[in-house]
Protein backbone atom coordinates (compact mmCIF):
# COMPACT_ATOMS: atom_id res chain seq x y z
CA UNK A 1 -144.51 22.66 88.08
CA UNK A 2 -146.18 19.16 87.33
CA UNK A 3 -143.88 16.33 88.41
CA UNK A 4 -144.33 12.50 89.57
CA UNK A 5 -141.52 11.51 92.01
CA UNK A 6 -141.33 7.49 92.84
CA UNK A 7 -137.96 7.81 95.28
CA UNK A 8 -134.97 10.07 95.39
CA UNK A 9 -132.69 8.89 92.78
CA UNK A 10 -129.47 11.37 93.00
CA UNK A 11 -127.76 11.90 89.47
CA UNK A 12 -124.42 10.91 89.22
CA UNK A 13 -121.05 12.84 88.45
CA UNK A 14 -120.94 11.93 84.55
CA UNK A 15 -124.33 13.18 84.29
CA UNK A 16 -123.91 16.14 85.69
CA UNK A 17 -120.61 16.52 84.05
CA UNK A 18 -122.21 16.85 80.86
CA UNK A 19 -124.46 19.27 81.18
CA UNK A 20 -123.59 22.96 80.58
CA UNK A 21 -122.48 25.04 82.23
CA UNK A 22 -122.07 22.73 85.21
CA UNK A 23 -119.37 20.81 83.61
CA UNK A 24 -117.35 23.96 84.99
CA UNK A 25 -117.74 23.02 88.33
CA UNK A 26 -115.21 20.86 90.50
CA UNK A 27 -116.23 17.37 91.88
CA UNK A 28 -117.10 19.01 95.41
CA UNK A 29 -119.83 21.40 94.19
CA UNK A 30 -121.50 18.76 91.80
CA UNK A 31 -122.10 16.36 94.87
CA UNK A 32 -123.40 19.11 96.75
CA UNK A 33 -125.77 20.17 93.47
CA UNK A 34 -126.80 16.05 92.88
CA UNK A 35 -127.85 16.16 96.53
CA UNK A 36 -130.22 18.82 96.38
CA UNK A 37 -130.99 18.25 93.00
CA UNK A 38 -132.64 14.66 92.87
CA UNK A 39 -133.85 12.54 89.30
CA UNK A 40 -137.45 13.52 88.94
CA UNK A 41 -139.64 11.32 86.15
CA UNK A 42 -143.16 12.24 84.23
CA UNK A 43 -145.17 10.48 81.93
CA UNK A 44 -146.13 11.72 78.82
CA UNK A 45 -148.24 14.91 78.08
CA UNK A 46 -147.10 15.97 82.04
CA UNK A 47 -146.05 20.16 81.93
CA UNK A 48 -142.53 20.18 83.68
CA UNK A 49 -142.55 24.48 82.82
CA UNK A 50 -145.17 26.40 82.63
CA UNK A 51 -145.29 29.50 80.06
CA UNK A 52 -144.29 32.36 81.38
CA UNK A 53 -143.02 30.39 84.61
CA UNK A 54 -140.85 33.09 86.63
CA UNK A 55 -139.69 30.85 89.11
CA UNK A 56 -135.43 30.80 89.33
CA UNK A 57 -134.95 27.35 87.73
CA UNK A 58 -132.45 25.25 85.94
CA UNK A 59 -134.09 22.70 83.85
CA UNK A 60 -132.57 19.69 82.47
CA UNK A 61 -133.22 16.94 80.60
CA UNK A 62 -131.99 13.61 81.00
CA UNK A 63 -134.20 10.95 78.96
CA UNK A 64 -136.99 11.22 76.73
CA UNK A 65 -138.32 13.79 74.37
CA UNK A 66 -140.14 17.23 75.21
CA UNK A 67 -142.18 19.90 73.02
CA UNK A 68 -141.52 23.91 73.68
CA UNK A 69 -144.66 24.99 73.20
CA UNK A 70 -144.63 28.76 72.34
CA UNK A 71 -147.28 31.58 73.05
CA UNK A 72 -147.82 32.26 69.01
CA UNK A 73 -148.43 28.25 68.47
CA UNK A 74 -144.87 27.75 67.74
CA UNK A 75 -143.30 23.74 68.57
CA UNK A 76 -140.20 22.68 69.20
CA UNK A 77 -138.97 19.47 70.02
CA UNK A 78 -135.98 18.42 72.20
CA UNK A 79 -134.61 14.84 72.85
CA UNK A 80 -132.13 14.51 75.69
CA UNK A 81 -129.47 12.71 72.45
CA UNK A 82 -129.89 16.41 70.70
CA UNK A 83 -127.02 18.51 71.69
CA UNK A 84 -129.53 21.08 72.95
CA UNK A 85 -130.22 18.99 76.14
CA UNK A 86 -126.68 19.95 77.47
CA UNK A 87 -128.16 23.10 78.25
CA UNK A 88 -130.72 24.18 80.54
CA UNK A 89 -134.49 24.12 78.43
CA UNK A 90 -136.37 27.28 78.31
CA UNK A 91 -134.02 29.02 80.19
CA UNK A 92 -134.81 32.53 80.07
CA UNK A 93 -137.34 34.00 82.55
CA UNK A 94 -140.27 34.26 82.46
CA UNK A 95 -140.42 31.36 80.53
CA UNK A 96 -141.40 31.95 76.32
CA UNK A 97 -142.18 28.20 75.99
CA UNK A 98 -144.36 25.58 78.47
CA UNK A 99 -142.48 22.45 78.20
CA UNK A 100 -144.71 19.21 77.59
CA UNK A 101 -143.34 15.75 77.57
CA UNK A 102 -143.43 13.59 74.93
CA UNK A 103 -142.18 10.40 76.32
CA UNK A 104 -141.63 9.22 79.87
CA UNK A 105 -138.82 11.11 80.83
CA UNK A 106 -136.21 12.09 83.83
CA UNK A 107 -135.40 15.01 84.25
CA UNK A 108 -133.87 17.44 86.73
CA UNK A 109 -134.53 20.56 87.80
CA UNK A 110 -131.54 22.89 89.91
CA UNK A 111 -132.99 26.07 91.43
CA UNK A 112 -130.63 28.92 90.89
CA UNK A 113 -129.94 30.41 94.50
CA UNK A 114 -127.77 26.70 94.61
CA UNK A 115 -125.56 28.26 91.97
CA UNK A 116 -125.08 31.40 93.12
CA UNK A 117 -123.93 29.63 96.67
CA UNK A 118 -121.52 27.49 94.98
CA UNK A 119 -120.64 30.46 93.07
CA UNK A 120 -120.06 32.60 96.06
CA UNK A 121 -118.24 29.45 97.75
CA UNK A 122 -115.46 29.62 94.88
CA UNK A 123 -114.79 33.17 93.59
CA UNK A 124 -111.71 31.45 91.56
CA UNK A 125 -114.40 29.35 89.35
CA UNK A 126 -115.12 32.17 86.63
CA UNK A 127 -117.10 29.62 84.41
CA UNK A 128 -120.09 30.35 86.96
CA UNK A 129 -120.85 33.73 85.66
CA UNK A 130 -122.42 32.24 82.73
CA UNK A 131 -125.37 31.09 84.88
CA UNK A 132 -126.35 34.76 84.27
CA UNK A 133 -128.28 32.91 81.56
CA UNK A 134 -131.53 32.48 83.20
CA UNK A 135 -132.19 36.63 83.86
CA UNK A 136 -133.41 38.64 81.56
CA UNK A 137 -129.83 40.14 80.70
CA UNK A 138 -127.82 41.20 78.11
CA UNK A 139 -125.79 37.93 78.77
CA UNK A 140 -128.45 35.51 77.75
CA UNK A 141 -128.71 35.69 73.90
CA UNK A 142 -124.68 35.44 73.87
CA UNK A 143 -124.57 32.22 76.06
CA UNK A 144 -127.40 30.99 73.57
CA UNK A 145 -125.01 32.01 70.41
CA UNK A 146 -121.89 30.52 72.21
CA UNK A 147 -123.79 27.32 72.45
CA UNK A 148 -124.53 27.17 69.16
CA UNK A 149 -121.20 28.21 68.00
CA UNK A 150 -119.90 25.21 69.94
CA UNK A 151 -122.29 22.64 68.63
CA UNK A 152 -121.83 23.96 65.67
CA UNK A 153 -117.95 23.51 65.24
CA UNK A 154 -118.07 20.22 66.54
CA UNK A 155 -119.89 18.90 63.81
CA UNK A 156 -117.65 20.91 61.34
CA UNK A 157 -114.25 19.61 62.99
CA UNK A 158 -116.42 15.90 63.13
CA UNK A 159 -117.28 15.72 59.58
CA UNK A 160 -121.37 15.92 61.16
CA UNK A 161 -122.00 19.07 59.99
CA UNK A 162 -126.24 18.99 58.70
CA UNK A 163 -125.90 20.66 55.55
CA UNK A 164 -128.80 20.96 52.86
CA UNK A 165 -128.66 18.52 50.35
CA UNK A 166 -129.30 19.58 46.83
CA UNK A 167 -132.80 19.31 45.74
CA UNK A 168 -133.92 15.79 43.72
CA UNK A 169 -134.83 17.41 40.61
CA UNK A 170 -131.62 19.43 40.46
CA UNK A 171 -129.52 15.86 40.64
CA UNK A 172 -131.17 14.10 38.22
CA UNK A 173 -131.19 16.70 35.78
CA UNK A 174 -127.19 16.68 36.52
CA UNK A 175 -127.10 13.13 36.05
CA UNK A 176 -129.06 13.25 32.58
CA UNK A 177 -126.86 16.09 31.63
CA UNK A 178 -123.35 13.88 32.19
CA UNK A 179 -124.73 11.25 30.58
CA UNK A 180 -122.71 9.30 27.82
CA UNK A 181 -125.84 9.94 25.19
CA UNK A 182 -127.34 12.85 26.75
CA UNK A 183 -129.36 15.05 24.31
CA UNK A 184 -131.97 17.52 24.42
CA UNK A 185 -134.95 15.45 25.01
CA UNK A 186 -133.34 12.97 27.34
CA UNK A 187 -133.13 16.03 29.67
CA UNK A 188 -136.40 17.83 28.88
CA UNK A 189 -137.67 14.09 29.92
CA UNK A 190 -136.66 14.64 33.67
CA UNK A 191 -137.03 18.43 34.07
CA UNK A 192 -141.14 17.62 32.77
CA UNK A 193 -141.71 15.94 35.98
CA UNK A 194 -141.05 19.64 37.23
CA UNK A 195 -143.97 21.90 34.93
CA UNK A 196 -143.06 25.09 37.02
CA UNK A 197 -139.34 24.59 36.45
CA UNK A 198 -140.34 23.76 32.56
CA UNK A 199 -142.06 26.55 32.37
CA UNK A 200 -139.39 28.94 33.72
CA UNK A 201 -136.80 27.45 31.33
CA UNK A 202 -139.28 27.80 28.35
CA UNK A 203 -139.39 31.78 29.52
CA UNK A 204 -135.93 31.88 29.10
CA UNK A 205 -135.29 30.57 25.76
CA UNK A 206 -137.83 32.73 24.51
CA UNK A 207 -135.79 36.00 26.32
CA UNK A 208 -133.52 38.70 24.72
CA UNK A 209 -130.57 37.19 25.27
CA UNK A 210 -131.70 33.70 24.52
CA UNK A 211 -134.22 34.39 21.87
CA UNK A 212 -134.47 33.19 17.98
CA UNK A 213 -136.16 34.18 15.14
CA UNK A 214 -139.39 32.81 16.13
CA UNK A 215 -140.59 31.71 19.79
CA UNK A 216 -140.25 28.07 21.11
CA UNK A 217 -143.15 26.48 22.51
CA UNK A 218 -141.34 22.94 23.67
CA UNK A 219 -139.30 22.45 26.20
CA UNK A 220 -136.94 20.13 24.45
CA UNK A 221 -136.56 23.09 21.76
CA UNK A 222 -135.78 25.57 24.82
CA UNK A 223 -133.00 23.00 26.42
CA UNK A 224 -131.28 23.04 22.63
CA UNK A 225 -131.29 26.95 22.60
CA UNK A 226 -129.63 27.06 25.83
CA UNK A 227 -127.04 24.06 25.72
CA UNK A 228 -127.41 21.49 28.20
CA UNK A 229 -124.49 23.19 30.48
CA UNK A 230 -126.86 26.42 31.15
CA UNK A 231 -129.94 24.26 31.34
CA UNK A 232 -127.90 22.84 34.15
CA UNK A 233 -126.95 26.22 36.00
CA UNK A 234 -130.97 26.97 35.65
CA UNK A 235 -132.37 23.88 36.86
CA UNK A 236 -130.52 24.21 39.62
CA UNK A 237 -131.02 28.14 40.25
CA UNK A 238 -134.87 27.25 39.93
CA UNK A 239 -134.75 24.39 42.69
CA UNK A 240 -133.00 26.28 45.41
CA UNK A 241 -136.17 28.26 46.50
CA UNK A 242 -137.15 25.04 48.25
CA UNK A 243 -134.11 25.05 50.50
CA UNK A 244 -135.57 28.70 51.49
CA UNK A 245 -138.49 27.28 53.54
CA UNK A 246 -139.39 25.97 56.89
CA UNK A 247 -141.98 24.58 58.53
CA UNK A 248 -141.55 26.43 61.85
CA UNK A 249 -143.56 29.79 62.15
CA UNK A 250 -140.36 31.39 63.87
CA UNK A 251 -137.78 30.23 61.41
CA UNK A 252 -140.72 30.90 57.87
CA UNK A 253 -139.61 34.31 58.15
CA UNK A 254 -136.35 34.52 58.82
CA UNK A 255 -136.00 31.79 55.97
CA UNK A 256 -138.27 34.29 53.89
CA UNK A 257 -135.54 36.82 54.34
CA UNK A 258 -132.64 35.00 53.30
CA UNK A 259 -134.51 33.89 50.25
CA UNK A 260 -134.72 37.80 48.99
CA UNK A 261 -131.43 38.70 49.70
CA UNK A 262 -130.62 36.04 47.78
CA UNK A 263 -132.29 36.51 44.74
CA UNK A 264 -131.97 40.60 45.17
CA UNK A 265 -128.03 39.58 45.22
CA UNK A 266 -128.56 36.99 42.32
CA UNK A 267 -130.29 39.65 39.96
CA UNK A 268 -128.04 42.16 41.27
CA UNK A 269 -124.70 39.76 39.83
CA UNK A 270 -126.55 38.92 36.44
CA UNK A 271 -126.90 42.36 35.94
CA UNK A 272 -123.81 43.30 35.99
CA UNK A 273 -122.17 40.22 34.69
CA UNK A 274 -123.95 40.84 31.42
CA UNK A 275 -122.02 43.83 31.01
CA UNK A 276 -118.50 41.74 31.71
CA UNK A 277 -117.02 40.80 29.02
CA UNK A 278 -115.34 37.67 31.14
CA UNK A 279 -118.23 36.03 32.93
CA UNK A 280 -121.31 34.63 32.30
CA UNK A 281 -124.94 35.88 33.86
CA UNK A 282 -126.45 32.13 34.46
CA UNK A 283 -123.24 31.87 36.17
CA UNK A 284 -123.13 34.97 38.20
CA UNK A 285 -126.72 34.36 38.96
CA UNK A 286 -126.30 31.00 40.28
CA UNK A 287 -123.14 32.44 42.44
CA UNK A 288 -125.84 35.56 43.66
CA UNK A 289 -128.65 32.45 44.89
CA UNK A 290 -126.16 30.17 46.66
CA UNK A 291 -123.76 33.25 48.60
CA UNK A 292 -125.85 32.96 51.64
CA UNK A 293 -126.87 29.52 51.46
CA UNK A 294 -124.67 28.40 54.31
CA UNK A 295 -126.81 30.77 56.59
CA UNK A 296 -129.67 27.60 55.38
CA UNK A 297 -127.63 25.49 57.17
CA UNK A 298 -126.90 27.56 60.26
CA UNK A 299 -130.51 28.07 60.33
CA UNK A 300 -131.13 24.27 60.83
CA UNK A 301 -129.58 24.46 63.78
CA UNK A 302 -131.74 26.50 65.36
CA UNK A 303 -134.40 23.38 66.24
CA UNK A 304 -131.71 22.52 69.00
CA UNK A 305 -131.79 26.23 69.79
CA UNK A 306 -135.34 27.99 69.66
CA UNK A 307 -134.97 30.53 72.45
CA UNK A 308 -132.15 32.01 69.88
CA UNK A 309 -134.74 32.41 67.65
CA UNK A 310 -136.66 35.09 69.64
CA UNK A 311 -133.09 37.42 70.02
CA UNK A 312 -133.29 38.60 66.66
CA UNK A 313 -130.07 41.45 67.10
CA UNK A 314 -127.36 38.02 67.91
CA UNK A 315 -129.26 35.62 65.87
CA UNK A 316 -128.49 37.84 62.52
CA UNK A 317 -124.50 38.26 63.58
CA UNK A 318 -124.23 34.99 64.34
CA UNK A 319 -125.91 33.25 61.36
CA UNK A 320 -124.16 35.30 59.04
CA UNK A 321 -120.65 34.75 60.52
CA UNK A 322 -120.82 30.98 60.33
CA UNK A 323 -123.06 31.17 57.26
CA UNK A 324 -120.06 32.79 55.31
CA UNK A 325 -117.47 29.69 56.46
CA UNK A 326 -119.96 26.89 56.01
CA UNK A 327 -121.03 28.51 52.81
CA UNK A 328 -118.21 26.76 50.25
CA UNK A 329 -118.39 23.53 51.99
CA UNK A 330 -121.87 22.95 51.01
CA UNK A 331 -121.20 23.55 47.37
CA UNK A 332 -118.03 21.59 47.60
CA UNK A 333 -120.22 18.93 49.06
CA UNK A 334 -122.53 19.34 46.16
CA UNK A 335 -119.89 19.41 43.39
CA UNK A 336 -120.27 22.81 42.33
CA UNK A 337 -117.51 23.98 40.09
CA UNK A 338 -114.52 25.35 41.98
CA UNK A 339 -114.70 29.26 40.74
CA UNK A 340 -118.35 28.83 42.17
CA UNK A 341 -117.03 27.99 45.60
CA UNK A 342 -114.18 30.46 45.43
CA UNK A 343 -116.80 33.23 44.22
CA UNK A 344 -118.89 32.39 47.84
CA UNK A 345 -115.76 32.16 50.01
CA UNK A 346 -114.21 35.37 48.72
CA UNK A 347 -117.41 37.16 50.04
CA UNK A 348 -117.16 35.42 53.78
CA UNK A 349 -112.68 37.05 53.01
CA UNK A 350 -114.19 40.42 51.99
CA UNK A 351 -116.26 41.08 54.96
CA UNK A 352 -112.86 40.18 57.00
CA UNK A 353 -110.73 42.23 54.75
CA UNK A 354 -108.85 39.28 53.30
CA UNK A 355 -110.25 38.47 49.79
CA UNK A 356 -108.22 38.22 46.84
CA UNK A 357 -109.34 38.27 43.33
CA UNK A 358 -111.60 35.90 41.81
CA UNK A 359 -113.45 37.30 38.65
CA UNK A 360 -116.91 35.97 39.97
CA UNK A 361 -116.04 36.41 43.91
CA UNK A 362 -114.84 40.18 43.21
CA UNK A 363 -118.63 40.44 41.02
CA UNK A 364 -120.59 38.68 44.04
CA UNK A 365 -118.59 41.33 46.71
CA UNK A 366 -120.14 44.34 44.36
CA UNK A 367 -123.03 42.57 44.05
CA UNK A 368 -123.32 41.96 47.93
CA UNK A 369 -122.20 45.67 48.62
CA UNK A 370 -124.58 47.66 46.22
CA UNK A 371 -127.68 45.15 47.94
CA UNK A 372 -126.69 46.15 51.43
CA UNK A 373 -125.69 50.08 50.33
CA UNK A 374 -129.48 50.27 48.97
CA UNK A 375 -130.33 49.14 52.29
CA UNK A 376 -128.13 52.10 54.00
CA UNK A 377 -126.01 48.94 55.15
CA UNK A 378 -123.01 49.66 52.58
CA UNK A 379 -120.72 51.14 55.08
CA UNK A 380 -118.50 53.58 53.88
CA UNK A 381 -115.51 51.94 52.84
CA UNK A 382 -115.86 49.88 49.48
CA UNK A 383 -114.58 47.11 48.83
CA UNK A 384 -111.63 46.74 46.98
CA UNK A 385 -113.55 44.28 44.58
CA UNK A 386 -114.84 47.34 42.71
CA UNK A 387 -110.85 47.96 41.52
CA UNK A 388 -110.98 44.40 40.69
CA UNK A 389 -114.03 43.99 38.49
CA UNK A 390 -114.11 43.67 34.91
CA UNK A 391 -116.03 46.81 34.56
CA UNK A 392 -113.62 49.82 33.42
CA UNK A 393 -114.63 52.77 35.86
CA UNK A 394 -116.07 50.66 38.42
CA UNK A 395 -116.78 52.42 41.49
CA UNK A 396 -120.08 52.39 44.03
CA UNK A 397 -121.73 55.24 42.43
CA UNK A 398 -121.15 54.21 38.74
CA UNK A 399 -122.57 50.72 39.37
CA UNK A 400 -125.25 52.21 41.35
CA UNK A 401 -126.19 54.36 38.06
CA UNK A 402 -125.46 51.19 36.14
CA UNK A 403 -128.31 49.43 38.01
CA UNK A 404 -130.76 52.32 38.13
CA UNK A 405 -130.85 52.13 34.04
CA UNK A 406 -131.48 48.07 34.41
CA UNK A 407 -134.46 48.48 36.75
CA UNK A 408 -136.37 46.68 34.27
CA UNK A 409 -133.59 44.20 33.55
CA UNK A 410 -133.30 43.45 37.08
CA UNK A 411 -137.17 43.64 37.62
CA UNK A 412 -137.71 40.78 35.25
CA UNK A 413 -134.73 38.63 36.61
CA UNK A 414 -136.36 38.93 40.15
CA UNK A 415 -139.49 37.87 38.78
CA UNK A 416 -138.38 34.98 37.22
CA UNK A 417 -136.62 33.45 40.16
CA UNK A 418 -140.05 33.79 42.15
CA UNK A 419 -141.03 35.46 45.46
């Protein structure tokens, strides 16, 4: 390990205090850690790890900014403000990242035999046993997951939750929509900045369930087929895909998966809405796209947390756990209509056996179910959303026949809402 040391500056008790998990330990055993544990400082571009570093090492960061550097070209960036530099960086062993400094920064770095000592000293601390962390042990990807549970739920409790924001062209068209003289082509106006979106709305128009006499070829003539309320829902269903992406190599494909289940779930819902008497497709597709967006948002997160990324078995529990309570807050947060958000929170209720009826949340629990039974994930119990639906007969093997007639139907859907 690289480091410049200009004189033995010891940390003090609050700094030590709020790192985890030595903010477990009593005042005795943190002066005995902040004497053998000194301030260390590096300039920029100085390696303070080295990938696939073995040595038995606690490192912390205390100032500055540093860049995880991962084997497959993967960066991450920590600043010692993020709620990631609580924790020990790179912790598991050997190391999957080298960590470069950005900035000048302090840092220090607590070799792990010191631990176990003060563990061994004080068999009545039990909060020591997380220091586990740093082997390659079962332990380590649920300390990561309990850390970002915690940071996590503080935002939430904090009102600081990062949540997605809606995408631009998906506001303005909402704000054209509401508008005291909104028509036809005051809309078409704003959704032309978007020709993909225009394009995709045109399709629509022109469809079976949409479609005229004679085909439209204008996009104000498609947004006065559809009504300005389902030119809306559309605009909208069209923009999420952004939301789906990332610029990290790690998180592209675990963003890439969320996006199909979304849009598998969507077509699934507008499916079998169209054959509900009581609820609208645009709508049930809309409530298919957004079920899992609040796994987006626990997916943010992750750029405190990259070492979560590589534990693939907890990262999946845990995203969808939170996912399904953080879900309804981001649509609340983005005005969605209320039997939207109820339709997303009743799937988070189902999965914990505590849903109640909701037209479009008991459609989006089928929905969800028949995605994950094609997937042999179904489970064997179904939901008691099929009893529910407004679908006389409804049962796991009829709406699996249901959907094996619409392959085309549900072919076409997927195609229109893009890989």
């Amino acid at each position: 390990m690289l480091q410049t040391v200009e004189h033995v500056e010891h940390p003090t008790l609050e700094e030590l205090r709020r790192l985890h998990p030595l903010d477990r330990l009593d005042e005795e055993r943190l002066r005995a850690l902040a004497q053998i544990a000194p301030r260390q400082h590096a300039g920029p571009g100085t390696t303070l790890l080295a990938l696939g570093a073995s040595e038995r090492t606690l490192l912390y960061l205390l100032r500055g900014e540093v860049e995880l550097r991962a084997e497959d070209g993967a960066v991450q960036r920590i600043r010692h403000d993020q709620p990631s530099a609580r924790s020990p960086i790179a912790r598991l062993r050997p190391s999957h990242y080298q960590v470069v400094a950005r900035t000048p920064v302090t840092y220090l770095v607590i070799p792990e035999s010191a631990l176990d000592e003060s563990a061994s000293e004080a068999p009545s601390t039990a909060g020591l046993e997380v220091y586990e962390v740093v082997e390659e042990s079962a332990d380590s990807p649920d300390e990561l997951a309990d850390q970002l549970i915690y940071q996590l739920y503080e935002d939430l409790n904090g009102n600081q939750l990062l949540l997605p924001s809606l995408p631009d062209v998906a506001i303005r068209v909402g704000q054209a929509v509401n508008h005291d003289l909104a028509d036809a082509k005051r809309v078409a106006r704003v959704i032309e900045n978007d020709p993909v979106i225009a394009a995709k709305l045109i399709r629509v128009a022109n469809s079976a369930r949409y479609g005229g006499a004679a085909p439209l070829a204008t996009l104000p003539e498609a947004i006065a087929r559809l009504g300005l309320a389902t030119t809306h829902r559309l605009v909208i269903t069209f923009a999420l895909r952004e939301l789906f992406r990332s610029n990290s190599p790690r998180l592209k494909e675990l963003m890439k998966l969320l996006w199909n289940e979304a849009r598998q779930v969507a077509a699934i819902s507008h499916v079998l809405a169209r054959r509900c008497d009581s609820l609208d497709p645009d709508t049930a597709l809309l409530a298919g796209l957004v079920h899992n967006i609040g796994e987006v948002a626990v997916l943010g997160y992750l750029r405190d947390f990259p070492e979560l990324a590589a534990e693939p078995d907890t990262l999946r529990a845990v995203v969808t756990h939170l996912g399904r309570q953080i879900g309804p807050r981001i649509l609340e947060k983005w005005d969605f209509p209320t039997m939207l958000v109820k339709a997303v929170r009743a799937l988070g209720e189902a999965e914990a056996d505590e849903a109640e009826g909701c037209d479009y949340g008991d459609l989006l629990v089928v929905a969800h179910h028949q995605y994950l039974a094609a997937r042999g994930e179904g489970g064997d119990q179904a939901p008691a959303a099929y009893q529910r639906l407004a679908m006389p007969g409804a049962s796991p093997e009829t709406i699996r026949e249901v959907l094996e007639a619409a392959q085309q139907e549900l072919q076409e859907t997927l195609a229109l809402l893009g890989d």
